[in-house]
C-alpha atoms as a PDB file:
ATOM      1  CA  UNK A   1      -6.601 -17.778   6.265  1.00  0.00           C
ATOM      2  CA  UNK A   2      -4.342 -19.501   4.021  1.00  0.00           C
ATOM      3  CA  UNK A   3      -5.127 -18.782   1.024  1.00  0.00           C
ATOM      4  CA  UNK A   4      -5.754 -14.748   1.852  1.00  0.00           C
ATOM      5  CA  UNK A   5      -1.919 -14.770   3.442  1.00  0.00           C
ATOM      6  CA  UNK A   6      -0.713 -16.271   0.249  1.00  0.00           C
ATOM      7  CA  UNK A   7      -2.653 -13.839  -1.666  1.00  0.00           C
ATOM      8  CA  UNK A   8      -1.258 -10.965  -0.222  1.00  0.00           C
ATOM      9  CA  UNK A   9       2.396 -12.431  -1.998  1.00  0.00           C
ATOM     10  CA  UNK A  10       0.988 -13.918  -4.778  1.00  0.00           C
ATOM     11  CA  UNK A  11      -1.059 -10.914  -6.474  1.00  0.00           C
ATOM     12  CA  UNK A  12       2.120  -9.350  -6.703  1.00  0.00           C
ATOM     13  CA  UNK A  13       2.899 -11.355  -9.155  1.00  0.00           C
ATOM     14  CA  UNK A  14       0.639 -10.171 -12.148  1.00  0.00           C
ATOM     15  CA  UNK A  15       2.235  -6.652 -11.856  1.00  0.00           C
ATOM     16  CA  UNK A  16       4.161  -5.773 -14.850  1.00  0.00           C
ATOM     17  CA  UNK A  17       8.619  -5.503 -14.042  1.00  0.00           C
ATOM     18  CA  UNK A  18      10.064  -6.642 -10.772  1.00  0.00           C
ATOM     19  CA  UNK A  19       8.055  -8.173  -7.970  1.00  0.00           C
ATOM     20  CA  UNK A  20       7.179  -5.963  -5.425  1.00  0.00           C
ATOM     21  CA  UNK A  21       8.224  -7.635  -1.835  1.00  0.00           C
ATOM     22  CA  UNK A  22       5.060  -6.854   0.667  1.00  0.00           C
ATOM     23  CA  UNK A  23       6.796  -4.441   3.571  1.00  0.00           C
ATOM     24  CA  UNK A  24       5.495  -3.445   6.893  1.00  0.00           C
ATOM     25  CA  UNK A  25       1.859  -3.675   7.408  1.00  0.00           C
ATOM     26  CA  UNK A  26       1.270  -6.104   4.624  1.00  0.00           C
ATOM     27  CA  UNK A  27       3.653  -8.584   4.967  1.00  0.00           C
ATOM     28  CA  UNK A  28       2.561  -8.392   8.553  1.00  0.00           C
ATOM     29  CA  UNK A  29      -0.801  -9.269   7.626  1.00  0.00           C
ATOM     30  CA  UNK A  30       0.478 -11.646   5.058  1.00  0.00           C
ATOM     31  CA  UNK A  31       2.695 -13.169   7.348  1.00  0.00           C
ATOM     32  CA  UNK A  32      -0.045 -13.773  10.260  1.00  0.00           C
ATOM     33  CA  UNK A  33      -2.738 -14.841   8.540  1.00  0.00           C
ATOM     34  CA  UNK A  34      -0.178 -17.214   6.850  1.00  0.00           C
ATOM     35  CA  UNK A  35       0.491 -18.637  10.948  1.00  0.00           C
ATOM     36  CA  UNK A  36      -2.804 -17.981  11.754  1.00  0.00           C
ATOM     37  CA  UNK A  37      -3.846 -21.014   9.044  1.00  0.00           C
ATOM     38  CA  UNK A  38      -1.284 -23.121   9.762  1.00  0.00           C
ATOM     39  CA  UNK A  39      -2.098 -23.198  13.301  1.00  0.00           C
ATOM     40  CA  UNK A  40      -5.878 -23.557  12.767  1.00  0.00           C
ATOM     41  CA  UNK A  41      -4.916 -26.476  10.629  1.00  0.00           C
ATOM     42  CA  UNK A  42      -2.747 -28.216  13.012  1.00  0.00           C
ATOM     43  CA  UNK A  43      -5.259 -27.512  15.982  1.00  0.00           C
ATOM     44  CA  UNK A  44      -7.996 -29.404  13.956  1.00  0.00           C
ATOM     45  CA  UNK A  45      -5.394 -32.892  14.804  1.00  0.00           C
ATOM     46  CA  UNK A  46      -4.668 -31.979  18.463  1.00  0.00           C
ATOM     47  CA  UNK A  47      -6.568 -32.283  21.594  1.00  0.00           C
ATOM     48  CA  UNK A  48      -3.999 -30.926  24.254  1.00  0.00           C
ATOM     49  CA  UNK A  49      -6.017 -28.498  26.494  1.00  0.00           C
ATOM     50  CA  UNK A  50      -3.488 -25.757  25.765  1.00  0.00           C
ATOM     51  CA  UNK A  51      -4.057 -26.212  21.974  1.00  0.00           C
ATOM     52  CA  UNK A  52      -7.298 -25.429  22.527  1.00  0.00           C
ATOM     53  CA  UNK A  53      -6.657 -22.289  24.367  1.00  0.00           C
ATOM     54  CA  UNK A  54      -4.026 -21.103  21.780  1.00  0.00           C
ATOM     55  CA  UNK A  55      -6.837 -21.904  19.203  1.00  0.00           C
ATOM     56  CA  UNK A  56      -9.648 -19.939  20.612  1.00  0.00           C
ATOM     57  CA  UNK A  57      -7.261 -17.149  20.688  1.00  0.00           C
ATOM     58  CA  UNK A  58      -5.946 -17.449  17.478  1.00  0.00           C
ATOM     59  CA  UNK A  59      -9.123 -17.661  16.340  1.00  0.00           C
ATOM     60  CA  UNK A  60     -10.695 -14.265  18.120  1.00  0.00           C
ATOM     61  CA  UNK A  61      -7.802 -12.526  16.450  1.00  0.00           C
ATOM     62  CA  UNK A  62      -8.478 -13.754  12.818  1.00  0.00           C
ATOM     63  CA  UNK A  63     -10.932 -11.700  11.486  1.00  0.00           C
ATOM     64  CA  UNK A  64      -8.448  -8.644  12.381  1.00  0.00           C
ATOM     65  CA  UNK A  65      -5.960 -10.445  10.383  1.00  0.00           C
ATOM     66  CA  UNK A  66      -7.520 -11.164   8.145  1.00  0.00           C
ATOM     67  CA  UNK A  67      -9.238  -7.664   7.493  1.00  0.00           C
ATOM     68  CA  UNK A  68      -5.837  -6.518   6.917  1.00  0.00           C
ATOM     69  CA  UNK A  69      -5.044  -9.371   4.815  1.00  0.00           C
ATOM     70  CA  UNK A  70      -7.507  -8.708   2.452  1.00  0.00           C
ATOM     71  CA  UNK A  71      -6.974  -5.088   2.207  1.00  0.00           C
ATOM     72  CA  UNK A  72      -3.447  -6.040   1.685  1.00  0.00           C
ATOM     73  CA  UNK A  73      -4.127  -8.178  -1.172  1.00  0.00           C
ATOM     74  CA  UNK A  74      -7.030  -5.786  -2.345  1.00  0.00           C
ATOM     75  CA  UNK A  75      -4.850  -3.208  -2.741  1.00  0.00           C
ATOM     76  CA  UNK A  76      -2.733  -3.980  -4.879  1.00  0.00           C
ATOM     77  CA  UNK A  77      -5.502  -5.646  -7.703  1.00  0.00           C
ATOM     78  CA  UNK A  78      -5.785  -2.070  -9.137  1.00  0.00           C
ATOM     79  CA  UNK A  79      -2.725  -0.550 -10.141  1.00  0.00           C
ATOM     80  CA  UNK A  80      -0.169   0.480  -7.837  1.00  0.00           C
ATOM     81  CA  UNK A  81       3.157   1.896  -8.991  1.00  0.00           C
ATOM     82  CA  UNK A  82       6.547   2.087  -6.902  1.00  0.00           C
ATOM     83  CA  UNK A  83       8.418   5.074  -6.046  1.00  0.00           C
ATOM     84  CA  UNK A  84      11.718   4.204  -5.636  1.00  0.00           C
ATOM     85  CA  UNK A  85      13.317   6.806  -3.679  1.00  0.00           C
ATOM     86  CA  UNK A  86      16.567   7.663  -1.139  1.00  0.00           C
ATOM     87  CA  UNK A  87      15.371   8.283   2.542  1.00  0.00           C
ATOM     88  CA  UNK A  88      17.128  10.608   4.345  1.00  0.00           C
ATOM     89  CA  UNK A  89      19.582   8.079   5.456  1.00  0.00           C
ATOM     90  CA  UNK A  90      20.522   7.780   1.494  1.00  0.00           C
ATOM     91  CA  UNK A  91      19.108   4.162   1.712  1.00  0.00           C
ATOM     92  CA  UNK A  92      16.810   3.137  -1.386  1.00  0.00           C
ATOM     93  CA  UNK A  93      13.337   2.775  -0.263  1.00  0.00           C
ATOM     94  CA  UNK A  94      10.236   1.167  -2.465  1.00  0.00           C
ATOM     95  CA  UNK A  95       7.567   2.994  -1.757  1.00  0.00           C
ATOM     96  CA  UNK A  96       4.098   1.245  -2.981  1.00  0.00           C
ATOM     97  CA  UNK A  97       1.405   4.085  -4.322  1.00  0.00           C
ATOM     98  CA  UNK A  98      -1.850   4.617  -6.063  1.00  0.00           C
ATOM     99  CA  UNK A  99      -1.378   6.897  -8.944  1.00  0.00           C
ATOM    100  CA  UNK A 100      -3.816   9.431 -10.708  1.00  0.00           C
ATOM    101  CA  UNK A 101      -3.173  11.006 -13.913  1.00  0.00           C
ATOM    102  CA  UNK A 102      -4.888  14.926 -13.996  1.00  0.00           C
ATOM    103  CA  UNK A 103      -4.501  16.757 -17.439  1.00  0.00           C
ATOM    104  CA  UNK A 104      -1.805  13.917 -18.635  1.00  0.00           C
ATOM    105  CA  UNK A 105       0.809  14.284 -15.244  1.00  0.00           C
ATOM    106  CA  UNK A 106       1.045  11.632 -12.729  1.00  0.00           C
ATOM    107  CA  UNK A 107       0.153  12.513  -9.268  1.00  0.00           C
ATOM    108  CA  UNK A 108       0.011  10.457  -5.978  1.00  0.00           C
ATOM    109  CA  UNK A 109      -0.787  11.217  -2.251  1.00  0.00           C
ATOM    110  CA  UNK A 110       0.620  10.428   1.048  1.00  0.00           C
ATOM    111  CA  UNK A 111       1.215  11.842   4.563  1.00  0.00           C
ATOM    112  CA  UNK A 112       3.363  14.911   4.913  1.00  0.00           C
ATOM    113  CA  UNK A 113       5.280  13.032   7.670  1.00  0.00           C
ATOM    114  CA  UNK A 114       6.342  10.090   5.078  1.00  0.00           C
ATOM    115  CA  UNK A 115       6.750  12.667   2.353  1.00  0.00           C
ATOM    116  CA  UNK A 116       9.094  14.377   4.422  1.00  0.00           C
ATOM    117  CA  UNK A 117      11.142  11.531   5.628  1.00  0.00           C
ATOM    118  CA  UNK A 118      11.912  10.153   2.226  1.00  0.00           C
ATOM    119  CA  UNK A 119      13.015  13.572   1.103  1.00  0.00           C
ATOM    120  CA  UNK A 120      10.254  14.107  -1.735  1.00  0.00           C
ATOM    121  CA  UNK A 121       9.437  17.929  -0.911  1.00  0.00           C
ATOM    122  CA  UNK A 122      11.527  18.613  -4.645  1.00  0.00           C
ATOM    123  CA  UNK A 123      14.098  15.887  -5.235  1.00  0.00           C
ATOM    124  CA  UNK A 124      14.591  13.068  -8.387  1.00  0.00           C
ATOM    125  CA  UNK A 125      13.141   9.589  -8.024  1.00  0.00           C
ATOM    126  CA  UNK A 126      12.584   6.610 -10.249  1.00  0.00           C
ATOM    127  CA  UNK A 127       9.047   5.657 -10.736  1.00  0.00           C
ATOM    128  CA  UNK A 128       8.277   2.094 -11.817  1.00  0.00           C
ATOM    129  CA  UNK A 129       4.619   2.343 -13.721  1.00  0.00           C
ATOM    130  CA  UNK A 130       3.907  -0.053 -16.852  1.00  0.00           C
ATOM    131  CA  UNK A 131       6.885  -2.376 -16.009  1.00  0.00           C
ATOM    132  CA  UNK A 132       9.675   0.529 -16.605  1.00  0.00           C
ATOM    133  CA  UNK A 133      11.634   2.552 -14.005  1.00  0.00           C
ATOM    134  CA  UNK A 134      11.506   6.473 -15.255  1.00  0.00           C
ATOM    135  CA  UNK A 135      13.308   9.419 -13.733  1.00  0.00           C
ATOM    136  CA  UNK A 136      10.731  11.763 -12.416  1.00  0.00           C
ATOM    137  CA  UNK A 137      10.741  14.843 -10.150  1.00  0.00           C
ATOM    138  CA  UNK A 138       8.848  14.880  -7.479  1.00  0.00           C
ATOM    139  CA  UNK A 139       6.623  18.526  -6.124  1.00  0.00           C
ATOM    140  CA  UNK A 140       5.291  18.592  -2.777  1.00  0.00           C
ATOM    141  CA  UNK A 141       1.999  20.776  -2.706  1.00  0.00           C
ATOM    142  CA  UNK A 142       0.384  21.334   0.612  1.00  0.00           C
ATOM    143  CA  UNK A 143      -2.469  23.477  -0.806  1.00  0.00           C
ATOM    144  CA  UNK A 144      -5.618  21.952   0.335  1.00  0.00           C
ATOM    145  CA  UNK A 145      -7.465  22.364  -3.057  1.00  0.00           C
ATOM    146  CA  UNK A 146      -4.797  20.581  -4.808  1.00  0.00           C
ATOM    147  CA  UNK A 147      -4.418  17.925  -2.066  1.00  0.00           C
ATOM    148  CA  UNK A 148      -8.225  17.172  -2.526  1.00  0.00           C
ATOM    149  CA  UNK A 149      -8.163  17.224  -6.267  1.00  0.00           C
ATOM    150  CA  UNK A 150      -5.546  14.607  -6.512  1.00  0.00           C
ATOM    151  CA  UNK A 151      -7.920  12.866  -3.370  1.00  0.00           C
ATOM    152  CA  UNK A 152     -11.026  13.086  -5.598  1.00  0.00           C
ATOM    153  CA  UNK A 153      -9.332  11.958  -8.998  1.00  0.00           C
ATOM    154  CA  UNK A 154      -8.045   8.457  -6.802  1.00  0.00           C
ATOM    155  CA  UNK A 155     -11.936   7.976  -4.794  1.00  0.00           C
ATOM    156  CA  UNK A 156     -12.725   8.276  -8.837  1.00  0.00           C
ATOM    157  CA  UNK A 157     -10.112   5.568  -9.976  1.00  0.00           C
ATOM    158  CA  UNK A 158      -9.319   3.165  -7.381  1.00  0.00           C
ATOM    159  CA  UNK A 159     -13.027   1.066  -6.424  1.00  0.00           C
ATOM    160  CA  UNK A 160     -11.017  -0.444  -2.851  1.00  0.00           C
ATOM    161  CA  UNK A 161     -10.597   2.942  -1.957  1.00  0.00           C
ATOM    162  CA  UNK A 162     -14.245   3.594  -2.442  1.00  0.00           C
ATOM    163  CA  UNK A 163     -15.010   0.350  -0.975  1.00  0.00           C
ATOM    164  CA  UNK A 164     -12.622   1.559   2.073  1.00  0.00           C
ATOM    165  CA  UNK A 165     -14.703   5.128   2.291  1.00  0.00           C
ATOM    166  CA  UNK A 166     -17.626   3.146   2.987  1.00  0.00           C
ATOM    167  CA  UNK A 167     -16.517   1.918   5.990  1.00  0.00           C
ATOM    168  CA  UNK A 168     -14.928   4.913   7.321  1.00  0.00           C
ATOM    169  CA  UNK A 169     -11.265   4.360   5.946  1.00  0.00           C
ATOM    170  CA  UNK A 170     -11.187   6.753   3.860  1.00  0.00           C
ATOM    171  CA  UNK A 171     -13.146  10.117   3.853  1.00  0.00           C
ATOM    172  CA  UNK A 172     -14.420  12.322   1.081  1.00  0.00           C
ATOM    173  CA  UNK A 173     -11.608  14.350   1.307  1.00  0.00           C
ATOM    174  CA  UNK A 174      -7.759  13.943   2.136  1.00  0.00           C
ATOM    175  CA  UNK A 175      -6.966  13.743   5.785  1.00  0.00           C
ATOM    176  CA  UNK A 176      -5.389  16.858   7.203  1.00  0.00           C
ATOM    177  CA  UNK A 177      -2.095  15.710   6.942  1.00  0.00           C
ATOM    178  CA  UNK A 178      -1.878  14.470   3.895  1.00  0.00           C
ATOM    179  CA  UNK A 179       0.387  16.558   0.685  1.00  0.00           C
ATOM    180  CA  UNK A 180      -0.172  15.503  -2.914  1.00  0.00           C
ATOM    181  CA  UNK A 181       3.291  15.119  -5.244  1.00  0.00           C
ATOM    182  CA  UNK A 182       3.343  15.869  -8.553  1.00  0.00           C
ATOM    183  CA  UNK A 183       5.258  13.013 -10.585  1.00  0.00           C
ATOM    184  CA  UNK A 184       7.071  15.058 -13.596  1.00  0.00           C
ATOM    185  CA  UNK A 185       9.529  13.123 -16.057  1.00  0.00           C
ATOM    186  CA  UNK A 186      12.801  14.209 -15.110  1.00  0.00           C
ATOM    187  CA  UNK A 187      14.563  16.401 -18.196  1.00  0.00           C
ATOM    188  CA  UNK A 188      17.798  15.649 -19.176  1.00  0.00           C
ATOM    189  CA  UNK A 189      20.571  18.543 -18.890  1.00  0.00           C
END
């Protein structure tokens, strides 16, 4: 548990420009399994009767936590690129992605409802890929066919999310809810 929370920050560290900080569900995962070792560790030295209590919880909820630990980690060995965008608020936000290149433009998926509340239906953003931030515009397309095509071209790329289709994470095409934005490089005026 240990070493798969520390993975989760560490493989962060062998992508090229600035280090990507784990957010929400990952550094939740990181986080936990993180206690979850520490704990396991320290229980091995006690006796107390509530220790052991604690521990047999702990340990019941480890291979959740760790699941998500690993997918955290696993996640990011391919490459993932950051979309660093303004949310509606105007606040920067760092959004992590798997990106597909179809007939030389970038492309990456994600839920209408998170496309939407970042702003990305047509707007400017800076896309770190290759260790360099680039202006791009962002196109939201809702059109199933060219949801699924951008789907397909990832299943094709990415072998976790293959490995996360065969246990039901994934399916063999994009969920319903799900848009696909086109990643152009911004042109200067």
């Amino acid at each position: 548990m240990l070493i798969v929370g520390a993975l989760v920050f560490l493989v962060r560290l062998f992508h090229e420009g600035p280090y990507a900080i784990p957010r929400q569900g990952n550094l939740l995962a990181g986080l936990l399994s993180l206690a979850i070792g520490a704990w396991l560790v320290r229980s091995w030295f006690g006796g107390h009767k509530l220790l052991t209590i604690i521990s047999g919880l702990t340990v019941a909820a480890s291979p959740f936590v760790l699941y998500f630990a690993l997918y955290a980690t696993i996640a990011e060995v391919e490459e993932t690129v950051t979309l660093r965008v303004s949310n509606l608020s105007g606040k920067s936000v760092d959004l992590r992605l798997w990106i597909v290149d179809i007939e030389g433009v970038a492309w990456v998926t994600m839920s209408h409802s998170k496309a939407e509340a970042h702003g990305l239906q047509r707007s400017k953003a800076e896309l770190l890929r290759q260790g360099e931030f680039k202006c791009v515009q962002t196109t939201q397309y809702d059109e199933r066919d060219i949801v699924n095509k951008a789907h397909r071209a990832r299943h094709e790329k990415y072998a976790t999310q293959r490995l996360a289709g065969l246990i039901g994470m994934f399916g063999e095409t994009a969920p319903p809810g799900d848009v696909a934005l086109r990643l152009d490089r911004c042109v200067d005026s």
